[in-house]
PDB file of N, CA and C in Angstrom:
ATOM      1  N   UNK A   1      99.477  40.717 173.393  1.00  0.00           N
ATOM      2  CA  UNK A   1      98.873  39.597 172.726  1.00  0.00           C
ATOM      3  C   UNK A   1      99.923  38.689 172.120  1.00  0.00           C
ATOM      4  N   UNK A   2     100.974  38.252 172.605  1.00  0.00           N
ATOM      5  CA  UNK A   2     101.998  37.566 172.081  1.00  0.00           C
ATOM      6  C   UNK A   2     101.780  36.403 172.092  1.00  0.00           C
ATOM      7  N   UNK A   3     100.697  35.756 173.402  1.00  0.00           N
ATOM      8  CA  UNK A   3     100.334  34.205 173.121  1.00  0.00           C
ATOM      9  C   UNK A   3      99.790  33.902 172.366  1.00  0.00           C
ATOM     10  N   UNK A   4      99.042  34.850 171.141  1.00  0.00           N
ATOM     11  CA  UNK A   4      97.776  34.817 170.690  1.00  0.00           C
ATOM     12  C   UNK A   4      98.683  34.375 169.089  1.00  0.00           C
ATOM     13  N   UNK A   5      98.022  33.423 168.445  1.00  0.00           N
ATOM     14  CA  UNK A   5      98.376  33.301 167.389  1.00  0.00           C
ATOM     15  C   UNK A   5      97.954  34.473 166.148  1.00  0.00           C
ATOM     16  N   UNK A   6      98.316  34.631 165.145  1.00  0.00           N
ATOM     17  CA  UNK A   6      98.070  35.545 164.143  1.00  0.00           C
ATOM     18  C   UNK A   6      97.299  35.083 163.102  1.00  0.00           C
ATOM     19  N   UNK A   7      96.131  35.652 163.054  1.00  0.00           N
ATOM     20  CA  UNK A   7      95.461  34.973 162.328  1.00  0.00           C
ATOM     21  C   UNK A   7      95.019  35.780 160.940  1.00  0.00           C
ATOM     22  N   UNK A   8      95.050  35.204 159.898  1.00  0.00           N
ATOM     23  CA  UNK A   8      94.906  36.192 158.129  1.00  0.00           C
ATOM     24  C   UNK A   8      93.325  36.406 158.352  1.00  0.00           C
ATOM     25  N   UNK A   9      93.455  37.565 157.216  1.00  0.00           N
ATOM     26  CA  UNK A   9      92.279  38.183 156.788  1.00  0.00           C
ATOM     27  C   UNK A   9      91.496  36.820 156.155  1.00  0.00           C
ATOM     28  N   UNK A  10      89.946  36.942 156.322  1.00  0.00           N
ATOM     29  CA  UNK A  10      89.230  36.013 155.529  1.00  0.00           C
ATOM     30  C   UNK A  10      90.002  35.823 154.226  1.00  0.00           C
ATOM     31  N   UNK A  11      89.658  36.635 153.663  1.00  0.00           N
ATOM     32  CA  UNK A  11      89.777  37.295 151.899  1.00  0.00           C
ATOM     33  C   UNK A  11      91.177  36.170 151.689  1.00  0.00           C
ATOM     34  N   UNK A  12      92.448  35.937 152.701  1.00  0.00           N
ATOM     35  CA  UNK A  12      93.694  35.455 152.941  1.00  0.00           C
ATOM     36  C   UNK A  12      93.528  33.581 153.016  1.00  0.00           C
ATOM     37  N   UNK A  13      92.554  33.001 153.790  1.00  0.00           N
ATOM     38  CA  UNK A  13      92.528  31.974 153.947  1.00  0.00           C
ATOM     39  C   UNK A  13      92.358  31.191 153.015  1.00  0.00           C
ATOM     40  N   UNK A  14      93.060  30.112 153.020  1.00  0.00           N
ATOM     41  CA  UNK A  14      92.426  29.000 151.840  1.00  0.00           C
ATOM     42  C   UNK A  14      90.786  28.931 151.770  1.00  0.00           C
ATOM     43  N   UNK A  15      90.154  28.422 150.741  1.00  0.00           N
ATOM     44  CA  UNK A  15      88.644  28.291 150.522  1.00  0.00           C
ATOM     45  C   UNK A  15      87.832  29.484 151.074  1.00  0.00           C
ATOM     46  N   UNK A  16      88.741  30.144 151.373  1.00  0.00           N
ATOM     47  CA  UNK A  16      87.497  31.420 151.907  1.00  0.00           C
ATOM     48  C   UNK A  16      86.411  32.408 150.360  1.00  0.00           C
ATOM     49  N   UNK A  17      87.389  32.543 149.448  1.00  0.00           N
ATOM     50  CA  UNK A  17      86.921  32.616 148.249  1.00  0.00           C
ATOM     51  C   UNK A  17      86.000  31.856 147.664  1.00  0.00           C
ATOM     52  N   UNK A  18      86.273  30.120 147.739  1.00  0.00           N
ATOM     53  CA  UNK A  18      85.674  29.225 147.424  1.00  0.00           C
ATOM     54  C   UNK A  18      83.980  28.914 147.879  1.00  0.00           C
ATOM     55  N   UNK A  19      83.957  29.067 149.184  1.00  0.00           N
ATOM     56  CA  UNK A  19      82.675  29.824 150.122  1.00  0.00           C
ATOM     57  C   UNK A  19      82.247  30.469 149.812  1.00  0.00           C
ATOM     58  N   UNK A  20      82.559  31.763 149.425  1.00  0.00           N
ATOM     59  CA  UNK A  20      81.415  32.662 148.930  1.00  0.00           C
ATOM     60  C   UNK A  20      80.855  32.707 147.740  1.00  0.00           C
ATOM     61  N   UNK A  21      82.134  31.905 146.620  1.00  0.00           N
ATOM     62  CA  UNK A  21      81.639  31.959 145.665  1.00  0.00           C
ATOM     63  C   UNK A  21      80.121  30.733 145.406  1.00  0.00           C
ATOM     64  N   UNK A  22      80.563  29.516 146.582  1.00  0.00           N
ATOM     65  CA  UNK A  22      79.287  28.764 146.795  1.00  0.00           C
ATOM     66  C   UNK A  22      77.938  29.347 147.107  1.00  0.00           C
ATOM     67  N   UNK A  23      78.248  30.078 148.621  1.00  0.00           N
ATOM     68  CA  UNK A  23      77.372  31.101 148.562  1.00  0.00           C
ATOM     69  C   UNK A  23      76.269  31.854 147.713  1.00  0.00           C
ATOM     70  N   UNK A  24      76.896  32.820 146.665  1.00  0.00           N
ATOM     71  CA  UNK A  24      76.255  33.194 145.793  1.00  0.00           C
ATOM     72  C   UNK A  24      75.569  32.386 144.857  1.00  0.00           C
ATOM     73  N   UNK A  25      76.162  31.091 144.696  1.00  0.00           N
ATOM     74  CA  UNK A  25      75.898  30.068 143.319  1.00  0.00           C
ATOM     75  C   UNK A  25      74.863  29.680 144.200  1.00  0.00           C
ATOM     76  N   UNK A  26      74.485  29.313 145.210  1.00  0.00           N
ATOM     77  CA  UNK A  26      73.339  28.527 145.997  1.00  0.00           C
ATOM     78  C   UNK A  26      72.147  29.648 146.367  1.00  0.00           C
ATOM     79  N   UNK A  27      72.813  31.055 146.520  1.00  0.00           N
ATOM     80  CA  UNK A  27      71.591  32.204 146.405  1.00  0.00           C
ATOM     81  C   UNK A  27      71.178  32.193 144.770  1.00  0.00           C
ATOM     82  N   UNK A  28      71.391  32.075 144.044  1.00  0.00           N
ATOM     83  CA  UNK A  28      70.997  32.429 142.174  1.00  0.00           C
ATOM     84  C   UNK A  28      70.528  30.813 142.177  1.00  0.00           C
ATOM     85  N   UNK A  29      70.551  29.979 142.716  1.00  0.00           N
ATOM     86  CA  UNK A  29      69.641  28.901 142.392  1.00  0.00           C
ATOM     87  C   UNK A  29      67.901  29.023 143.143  1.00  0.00           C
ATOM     88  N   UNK A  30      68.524  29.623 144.444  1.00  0.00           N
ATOM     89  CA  UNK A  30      66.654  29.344 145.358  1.00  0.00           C
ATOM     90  C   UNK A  30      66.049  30.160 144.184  1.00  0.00           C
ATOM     91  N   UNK A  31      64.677  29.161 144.291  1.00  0.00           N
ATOM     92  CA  UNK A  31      63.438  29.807 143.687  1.00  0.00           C
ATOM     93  C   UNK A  31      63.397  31.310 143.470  1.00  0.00           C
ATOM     94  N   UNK A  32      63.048  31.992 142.690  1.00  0.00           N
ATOM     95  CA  UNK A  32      62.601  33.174 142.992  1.00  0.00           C
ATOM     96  C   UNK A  32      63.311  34.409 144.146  1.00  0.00           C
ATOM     97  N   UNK A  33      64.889  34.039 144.132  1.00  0.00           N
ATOM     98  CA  UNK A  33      65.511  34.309 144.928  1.00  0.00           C
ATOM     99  C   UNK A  33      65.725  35.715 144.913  1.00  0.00           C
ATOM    100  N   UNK A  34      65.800  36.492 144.220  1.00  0.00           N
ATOM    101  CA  UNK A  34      65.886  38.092 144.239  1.00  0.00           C
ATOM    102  C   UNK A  34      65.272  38.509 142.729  1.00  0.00           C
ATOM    103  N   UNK A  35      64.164  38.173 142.442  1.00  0.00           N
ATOM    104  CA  UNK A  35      63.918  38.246 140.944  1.00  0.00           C
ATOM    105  C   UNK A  35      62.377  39.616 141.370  1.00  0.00           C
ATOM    106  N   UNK A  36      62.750  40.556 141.457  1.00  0.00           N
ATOM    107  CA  UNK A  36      61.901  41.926 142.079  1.00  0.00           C
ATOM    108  C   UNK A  36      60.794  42.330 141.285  1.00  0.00           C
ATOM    109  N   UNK A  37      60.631  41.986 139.915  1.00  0.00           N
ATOM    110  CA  UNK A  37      59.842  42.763 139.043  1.00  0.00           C
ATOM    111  C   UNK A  37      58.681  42.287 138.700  1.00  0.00           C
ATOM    112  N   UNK A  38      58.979  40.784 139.236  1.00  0.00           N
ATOM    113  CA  UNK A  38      57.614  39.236 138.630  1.00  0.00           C
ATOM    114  C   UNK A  38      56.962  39.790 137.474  1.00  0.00           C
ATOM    115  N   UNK A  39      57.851  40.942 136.692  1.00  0.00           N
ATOM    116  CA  UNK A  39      57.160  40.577 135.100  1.00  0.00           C
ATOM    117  C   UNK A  39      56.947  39.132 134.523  1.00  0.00           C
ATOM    118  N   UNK A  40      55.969  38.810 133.974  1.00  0.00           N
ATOM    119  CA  UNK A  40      55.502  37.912 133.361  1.00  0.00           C
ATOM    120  C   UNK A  40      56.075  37.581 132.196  1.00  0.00           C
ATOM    121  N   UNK A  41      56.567  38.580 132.002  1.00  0.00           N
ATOM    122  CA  UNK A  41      57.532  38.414 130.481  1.00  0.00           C
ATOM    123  C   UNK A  41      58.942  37.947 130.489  1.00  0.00           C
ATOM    124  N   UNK A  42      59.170  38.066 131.447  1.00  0.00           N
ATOM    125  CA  UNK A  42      60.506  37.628 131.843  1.00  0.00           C
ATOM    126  C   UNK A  42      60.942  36.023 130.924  1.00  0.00           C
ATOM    127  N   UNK A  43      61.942  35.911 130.673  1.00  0.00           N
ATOM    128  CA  UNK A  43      62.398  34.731 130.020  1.00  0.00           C
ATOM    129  C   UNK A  43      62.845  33.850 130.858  1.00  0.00           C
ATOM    130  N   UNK A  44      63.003  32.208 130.629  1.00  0.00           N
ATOM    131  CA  UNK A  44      62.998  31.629 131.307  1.00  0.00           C
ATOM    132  C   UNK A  44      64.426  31.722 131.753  1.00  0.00           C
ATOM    133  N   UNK A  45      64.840  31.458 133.338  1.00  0.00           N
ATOM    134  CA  UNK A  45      66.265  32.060 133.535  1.00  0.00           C
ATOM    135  C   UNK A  45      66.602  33.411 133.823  1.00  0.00           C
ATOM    136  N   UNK A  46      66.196  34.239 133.684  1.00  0.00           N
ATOM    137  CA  UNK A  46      65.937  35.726 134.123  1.00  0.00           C
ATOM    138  C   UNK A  46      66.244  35.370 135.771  1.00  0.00           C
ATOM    139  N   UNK A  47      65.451  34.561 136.635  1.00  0.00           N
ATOM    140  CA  UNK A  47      65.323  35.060 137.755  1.00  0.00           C
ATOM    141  C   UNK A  47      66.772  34.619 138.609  1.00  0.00           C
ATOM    142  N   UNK A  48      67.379  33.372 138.003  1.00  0.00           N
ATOM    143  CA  UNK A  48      69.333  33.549 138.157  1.00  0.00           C
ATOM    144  C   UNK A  48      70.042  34.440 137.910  1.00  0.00           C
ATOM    145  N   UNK A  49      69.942  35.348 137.081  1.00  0.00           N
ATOM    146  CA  UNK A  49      70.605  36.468 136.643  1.00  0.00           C
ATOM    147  C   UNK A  49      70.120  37.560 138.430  1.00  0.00           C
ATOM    148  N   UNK A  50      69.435  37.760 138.552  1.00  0.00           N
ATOM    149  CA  UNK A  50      69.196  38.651 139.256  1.00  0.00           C
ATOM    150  C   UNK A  50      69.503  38.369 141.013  1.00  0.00           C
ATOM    151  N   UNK A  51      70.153  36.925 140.826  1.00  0.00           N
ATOM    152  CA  UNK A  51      70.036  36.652 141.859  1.00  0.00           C
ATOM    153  C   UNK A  51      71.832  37.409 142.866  1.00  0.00           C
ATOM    154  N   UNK A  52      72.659  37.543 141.373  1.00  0.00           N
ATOM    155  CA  UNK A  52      73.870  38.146 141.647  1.00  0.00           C
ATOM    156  C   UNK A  52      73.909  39.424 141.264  1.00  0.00           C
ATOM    157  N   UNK A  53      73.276  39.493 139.712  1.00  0.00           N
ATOM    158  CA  UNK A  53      73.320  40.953 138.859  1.00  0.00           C
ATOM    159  C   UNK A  53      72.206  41.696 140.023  1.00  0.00           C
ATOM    160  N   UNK A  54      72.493  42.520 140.856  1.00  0.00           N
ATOM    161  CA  UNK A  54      71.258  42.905 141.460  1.00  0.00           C
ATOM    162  C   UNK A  54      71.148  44.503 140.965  1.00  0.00           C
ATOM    163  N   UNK A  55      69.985  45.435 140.909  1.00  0.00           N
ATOM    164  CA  UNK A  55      70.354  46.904 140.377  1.00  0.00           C
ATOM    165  C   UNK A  55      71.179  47.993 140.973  1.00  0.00           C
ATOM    166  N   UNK A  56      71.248  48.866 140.445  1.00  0.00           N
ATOM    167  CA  UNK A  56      73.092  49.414 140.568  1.00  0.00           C
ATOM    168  C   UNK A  56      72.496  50.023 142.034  1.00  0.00           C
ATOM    169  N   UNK A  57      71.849  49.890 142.501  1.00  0.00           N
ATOM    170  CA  UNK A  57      70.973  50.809 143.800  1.00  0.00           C
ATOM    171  C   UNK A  57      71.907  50.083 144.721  1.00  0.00           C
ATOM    172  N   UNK A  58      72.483  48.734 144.873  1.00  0.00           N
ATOM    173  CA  UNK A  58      73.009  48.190 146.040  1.00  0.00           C
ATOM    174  C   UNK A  58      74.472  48.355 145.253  1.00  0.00           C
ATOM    175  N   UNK A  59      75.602  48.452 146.442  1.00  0.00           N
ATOM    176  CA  UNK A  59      76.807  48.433 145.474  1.00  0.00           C
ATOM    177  C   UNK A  59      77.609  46.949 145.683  1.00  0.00           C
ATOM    178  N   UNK A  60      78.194  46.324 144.858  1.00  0.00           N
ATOM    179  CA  UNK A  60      78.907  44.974 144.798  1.00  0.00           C
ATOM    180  C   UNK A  60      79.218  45.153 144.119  1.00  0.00           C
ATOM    181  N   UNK A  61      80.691  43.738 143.990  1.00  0.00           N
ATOM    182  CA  UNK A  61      81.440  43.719 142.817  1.00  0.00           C
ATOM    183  C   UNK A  61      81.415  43.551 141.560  1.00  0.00           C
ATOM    184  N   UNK A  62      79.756  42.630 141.838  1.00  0.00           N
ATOM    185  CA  UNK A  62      79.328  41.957 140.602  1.00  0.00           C
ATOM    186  C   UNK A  62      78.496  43.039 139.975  1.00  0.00           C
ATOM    187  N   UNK A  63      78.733  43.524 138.545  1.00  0.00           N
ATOM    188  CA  UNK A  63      77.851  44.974 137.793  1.00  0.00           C
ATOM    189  C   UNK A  63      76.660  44.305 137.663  1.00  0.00           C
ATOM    190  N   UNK A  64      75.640  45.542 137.507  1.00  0.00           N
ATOM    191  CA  UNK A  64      74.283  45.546 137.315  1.00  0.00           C
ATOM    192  C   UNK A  64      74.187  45.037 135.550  1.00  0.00           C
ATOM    193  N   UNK A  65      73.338  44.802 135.431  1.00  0.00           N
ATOM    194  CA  UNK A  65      72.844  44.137 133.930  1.00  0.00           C
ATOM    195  C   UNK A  65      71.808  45.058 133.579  1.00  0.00           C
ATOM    196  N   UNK A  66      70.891  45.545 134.538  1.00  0.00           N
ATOM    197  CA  UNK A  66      69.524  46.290 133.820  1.00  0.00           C
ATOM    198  C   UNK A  66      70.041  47.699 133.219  1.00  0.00           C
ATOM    199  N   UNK A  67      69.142  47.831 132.135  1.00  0.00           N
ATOM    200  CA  UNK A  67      69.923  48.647 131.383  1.00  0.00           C
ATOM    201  C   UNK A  67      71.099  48.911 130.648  1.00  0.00           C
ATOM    202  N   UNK A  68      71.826  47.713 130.291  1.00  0.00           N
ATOM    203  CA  UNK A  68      73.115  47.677 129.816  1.00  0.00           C
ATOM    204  C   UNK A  68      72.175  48.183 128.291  1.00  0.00           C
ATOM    205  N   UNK A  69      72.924  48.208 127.188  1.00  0.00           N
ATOM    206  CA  UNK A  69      72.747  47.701 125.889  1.00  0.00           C
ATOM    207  C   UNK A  69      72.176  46.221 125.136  1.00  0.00           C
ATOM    208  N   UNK A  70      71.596  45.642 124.797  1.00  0.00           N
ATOM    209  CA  UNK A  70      71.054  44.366 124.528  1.00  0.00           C
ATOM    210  C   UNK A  70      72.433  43.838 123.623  1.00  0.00           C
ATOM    211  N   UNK A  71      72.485  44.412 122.611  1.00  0.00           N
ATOM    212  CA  UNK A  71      74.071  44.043 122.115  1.00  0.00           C
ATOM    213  C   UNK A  71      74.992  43.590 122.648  1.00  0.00           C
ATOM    214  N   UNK A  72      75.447  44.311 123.834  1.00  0.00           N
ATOM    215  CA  UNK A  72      76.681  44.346 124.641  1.00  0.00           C
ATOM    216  C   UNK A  72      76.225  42.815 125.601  1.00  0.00           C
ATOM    217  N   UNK A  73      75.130  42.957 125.909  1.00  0.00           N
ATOM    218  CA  UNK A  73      74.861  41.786 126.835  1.00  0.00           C
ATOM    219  C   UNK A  73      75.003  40.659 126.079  1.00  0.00           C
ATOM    220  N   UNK A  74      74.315  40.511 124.956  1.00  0.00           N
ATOM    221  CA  UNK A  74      74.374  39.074 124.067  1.00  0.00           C
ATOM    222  C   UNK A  74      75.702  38.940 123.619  1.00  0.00           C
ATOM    223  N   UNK A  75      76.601  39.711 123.673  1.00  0.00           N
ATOM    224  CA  UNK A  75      78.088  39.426 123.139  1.00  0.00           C
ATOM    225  C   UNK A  75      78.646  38.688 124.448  1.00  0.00           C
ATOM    226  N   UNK A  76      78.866  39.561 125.643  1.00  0.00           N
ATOM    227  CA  UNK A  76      79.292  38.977 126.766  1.00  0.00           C
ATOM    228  C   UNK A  76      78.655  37.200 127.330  1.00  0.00           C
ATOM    229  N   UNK A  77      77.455  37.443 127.060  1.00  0.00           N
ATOM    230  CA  UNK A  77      76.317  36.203 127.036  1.00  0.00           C
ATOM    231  C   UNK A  77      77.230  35.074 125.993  1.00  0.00           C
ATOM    232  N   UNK A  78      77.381  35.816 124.711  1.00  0.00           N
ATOM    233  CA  UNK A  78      77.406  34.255 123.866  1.00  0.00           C
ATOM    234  C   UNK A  78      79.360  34.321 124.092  1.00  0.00           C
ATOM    235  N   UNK A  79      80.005  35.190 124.167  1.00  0.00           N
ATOM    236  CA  UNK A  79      81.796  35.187 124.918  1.00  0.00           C
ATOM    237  C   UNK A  79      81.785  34.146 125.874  1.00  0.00           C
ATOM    238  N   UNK A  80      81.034  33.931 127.497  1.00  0.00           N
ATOM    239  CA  UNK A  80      80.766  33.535 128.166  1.00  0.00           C
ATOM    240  C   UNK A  80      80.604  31.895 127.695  1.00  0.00           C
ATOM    241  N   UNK A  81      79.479  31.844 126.635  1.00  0.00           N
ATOM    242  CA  UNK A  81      79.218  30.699 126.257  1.00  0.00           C
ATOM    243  C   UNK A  81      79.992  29.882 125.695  1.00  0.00           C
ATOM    244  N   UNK A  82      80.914  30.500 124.741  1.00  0.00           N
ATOM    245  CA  UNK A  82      81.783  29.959 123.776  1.00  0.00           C
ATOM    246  C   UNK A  82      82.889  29.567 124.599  1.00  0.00           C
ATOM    247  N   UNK A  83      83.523  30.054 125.135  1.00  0.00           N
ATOM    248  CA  UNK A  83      84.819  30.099 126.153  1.00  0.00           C
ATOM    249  C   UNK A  83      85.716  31.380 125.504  1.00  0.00           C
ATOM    250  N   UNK A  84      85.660  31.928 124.580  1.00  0.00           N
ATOM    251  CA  UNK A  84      86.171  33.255 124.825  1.00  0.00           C
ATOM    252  C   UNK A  84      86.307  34.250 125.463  1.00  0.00           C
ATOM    253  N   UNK A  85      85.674  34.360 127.207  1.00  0.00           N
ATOM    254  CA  UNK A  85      85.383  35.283 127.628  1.00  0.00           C
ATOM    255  C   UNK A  85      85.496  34.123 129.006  1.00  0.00           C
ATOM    256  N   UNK A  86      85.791  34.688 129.999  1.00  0.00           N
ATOM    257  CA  UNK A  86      85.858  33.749 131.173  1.00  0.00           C
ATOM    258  C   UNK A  86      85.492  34.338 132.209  1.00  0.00           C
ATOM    259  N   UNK A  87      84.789  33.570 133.224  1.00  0.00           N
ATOM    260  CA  UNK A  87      84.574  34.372 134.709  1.00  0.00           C
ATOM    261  C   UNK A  87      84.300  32.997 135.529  1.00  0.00           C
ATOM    262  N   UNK A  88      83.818  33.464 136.968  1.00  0.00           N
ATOM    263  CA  UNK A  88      84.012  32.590 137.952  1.00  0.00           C
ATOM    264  C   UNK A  88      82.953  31.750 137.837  1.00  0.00           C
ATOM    265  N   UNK A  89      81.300  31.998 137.464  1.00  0.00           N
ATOM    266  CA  UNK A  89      80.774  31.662 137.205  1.00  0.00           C
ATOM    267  C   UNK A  89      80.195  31.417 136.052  1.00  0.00           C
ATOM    268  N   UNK A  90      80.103  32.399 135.201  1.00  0.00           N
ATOM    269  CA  UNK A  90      79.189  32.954 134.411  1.00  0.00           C
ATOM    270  C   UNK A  90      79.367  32.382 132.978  1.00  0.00           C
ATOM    271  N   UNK A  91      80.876  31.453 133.069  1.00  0.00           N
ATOM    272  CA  UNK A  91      80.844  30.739 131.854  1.00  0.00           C
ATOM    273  C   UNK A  91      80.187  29.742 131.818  1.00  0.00           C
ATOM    274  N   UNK A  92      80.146  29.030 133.171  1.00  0.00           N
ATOM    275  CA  UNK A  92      79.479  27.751 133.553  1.00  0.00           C
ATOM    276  C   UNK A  92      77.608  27.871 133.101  1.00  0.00           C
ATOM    277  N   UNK A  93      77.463  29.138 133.604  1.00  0.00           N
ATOM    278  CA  UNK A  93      76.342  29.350 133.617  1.00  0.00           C
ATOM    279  C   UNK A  93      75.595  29.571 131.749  1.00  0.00           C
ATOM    280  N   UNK A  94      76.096  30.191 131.227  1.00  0.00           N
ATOM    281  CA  UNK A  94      76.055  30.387 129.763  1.00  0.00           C
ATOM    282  C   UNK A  94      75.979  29.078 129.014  1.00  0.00           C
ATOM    283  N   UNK A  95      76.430  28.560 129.414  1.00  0.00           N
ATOM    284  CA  UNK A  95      76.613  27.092 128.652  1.00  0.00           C
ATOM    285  C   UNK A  95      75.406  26.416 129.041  1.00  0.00           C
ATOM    286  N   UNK A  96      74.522  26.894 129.819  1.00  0.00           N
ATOM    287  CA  UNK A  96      73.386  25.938 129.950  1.00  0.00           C
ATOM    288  C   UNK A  96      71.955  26.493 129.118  1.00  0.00           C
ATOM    289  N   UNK A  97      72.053  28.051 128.431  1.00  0.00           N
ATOM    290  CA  UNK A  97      71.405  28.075 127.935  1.00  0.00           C
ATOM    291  C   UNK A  97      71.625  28.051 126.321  1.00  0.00           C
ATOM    292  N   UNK A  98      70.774  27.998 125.563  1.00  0.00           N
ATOM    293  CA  UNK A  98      70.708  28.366 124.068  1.00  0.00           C
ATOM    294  C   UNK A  98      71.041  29.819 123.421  1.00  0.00           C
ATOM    295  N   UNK A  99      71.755  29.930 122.465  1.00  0.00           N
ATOM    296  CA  UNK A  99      71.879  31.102 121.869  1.00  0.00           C
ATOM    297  C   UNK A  99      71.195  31.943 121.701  1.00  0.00           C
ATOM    298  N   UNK A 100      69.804  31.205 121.382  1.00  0.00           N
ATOM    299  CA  UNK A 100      68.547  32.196 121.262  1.00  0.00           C
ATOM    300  C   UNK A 100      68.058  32.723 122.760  1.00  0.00           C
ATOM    301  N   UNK A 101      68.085  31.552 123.727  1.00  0.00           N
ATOM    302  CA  UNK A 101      68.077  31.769 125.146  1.00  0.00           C
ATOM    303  C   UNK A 101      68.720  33.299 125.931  1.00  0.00           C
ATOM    304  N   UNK A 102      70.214  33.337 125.446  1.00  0.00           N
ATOM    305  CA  UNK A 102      70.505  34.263 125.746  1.00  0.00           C
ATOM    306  C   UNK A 102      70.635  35.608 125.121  1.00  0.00           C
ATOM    307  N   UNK A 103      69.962  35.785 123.862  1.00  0.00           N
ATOM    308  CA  UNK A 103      69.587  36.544 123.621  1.00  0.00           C
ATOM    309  C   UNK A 103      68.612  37.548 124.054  1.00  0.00           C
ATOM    310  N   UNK A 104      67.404  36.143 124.244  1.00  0.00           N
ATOM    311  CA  UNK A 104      66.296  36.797 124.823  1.00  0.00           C
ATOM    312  C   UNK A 104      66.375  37.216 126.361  1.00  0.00           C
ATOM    313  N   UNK A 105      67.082  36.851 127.139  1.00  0.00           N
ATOM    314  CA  UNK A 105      67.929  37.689 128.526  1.00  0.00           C
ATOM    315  C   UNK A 105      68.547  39.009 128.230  1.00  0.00           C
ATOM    316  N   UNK A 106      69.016  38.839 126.947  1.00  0.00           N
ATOM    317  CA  UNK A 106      70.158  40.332 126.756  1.00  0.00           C
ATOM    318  C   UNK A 106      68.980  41.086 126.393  1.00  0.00           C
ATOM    319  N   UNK A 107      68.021  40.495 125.627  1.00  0.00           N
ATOM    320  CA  UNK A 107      66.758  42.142 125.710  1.00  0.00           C
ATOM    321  C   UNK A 107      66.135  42.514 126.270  1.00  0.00           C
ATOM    322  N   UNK A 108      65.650  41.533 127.360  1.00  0.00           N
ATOM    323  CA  UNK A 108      64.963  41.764 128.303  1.00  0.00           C
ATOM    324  C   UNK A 108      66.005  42.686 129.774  1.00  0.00           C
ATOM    325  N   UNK A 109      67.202  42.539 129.913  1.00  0.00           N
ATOM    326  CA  UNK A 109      67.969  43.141 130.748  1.00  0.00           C
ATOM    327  C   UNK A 109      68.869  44.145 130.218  1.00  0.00           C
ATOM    328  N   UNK A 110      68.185  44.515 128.971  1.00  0.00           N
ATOM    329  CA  UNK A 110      68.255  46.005 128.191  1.00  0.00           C
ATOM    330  C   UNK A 110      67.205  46.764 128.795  1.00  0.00           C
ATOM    331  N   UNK A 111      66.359  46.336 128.594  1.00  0.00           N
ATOM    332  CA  UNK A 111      65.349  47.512 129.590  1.00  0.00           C
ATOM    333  C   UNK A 111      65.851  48.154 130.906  1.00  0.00           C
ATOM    334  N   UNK A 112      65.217  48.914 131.874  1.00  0.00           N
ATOM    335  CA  UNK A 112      65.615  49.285 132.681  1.00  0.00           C
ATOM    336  C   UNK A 112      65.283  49.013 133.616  1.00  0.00           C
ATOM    337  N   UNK A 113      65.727  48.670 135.068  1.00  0.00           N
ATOM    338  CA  UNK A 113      65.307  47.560 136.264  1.00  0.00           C
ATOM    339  C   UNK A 113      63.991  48.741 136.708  1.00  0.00           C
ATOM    340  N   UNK A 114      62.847  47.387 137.444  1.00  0.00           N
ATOM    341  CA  UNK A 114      61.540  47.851 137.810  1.00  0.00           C
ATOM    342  C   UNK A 114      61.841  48.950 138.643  1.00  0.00           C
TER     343      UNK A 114
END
């Protein structure tokens, strides 16, 4: 294969990162995109969270949320928000809700997935 040029791993290419991370950001927007439990109680915004946080049953990079601690979540939640705490998305995302907003996510994804 010497004529053959050499070509990098995805993971290697420019924007290949950039892609998936679109990817995911455009799956956590569709409607009702992986939101499994259609509790009614759910807070508004719940069903973005689930669209990456999925339960620990599938494995990915991104950790499960159900069942964390409600504490631990609203810290990371309002870290996220503030800019003390940084990630690829998830700061962007924090910033669009209210304090109280994400509170009421951190208790509701204290419980344990359906």
């Amino acid at each position: 294969m010497e004529g053959r040029p050499h070509r990098r791993p995805s993971a290697a290419r420019p924007g290949a990162a950039a892609a998936r991370l679109l990817a995911a950001a455009l799956w956590c927007c569709v409607p009702g995109a992986a939101f499994a439990s259609g509790d009614a109680e759910a807070p508004p915004g719940a069903s973005a969270c689930t669209g990456c946080h999925v339960p620990a049953v599938r494995a990915t990079s991104i950790p499960p949320i159900h069942g964390r601690p409600a504490e631990e979540l609203a810290a990371a939640l309002r870290g996220y928000r503030s800019g003390e705490r940084h990630g690829t998305l998830m700061d962007r995302i924090a910033k669009g809700f209210s304090v109280e907003e994400l509170d009421a996510l951190a208790a509701f994804f204290a419980k344990p997935a359906p």
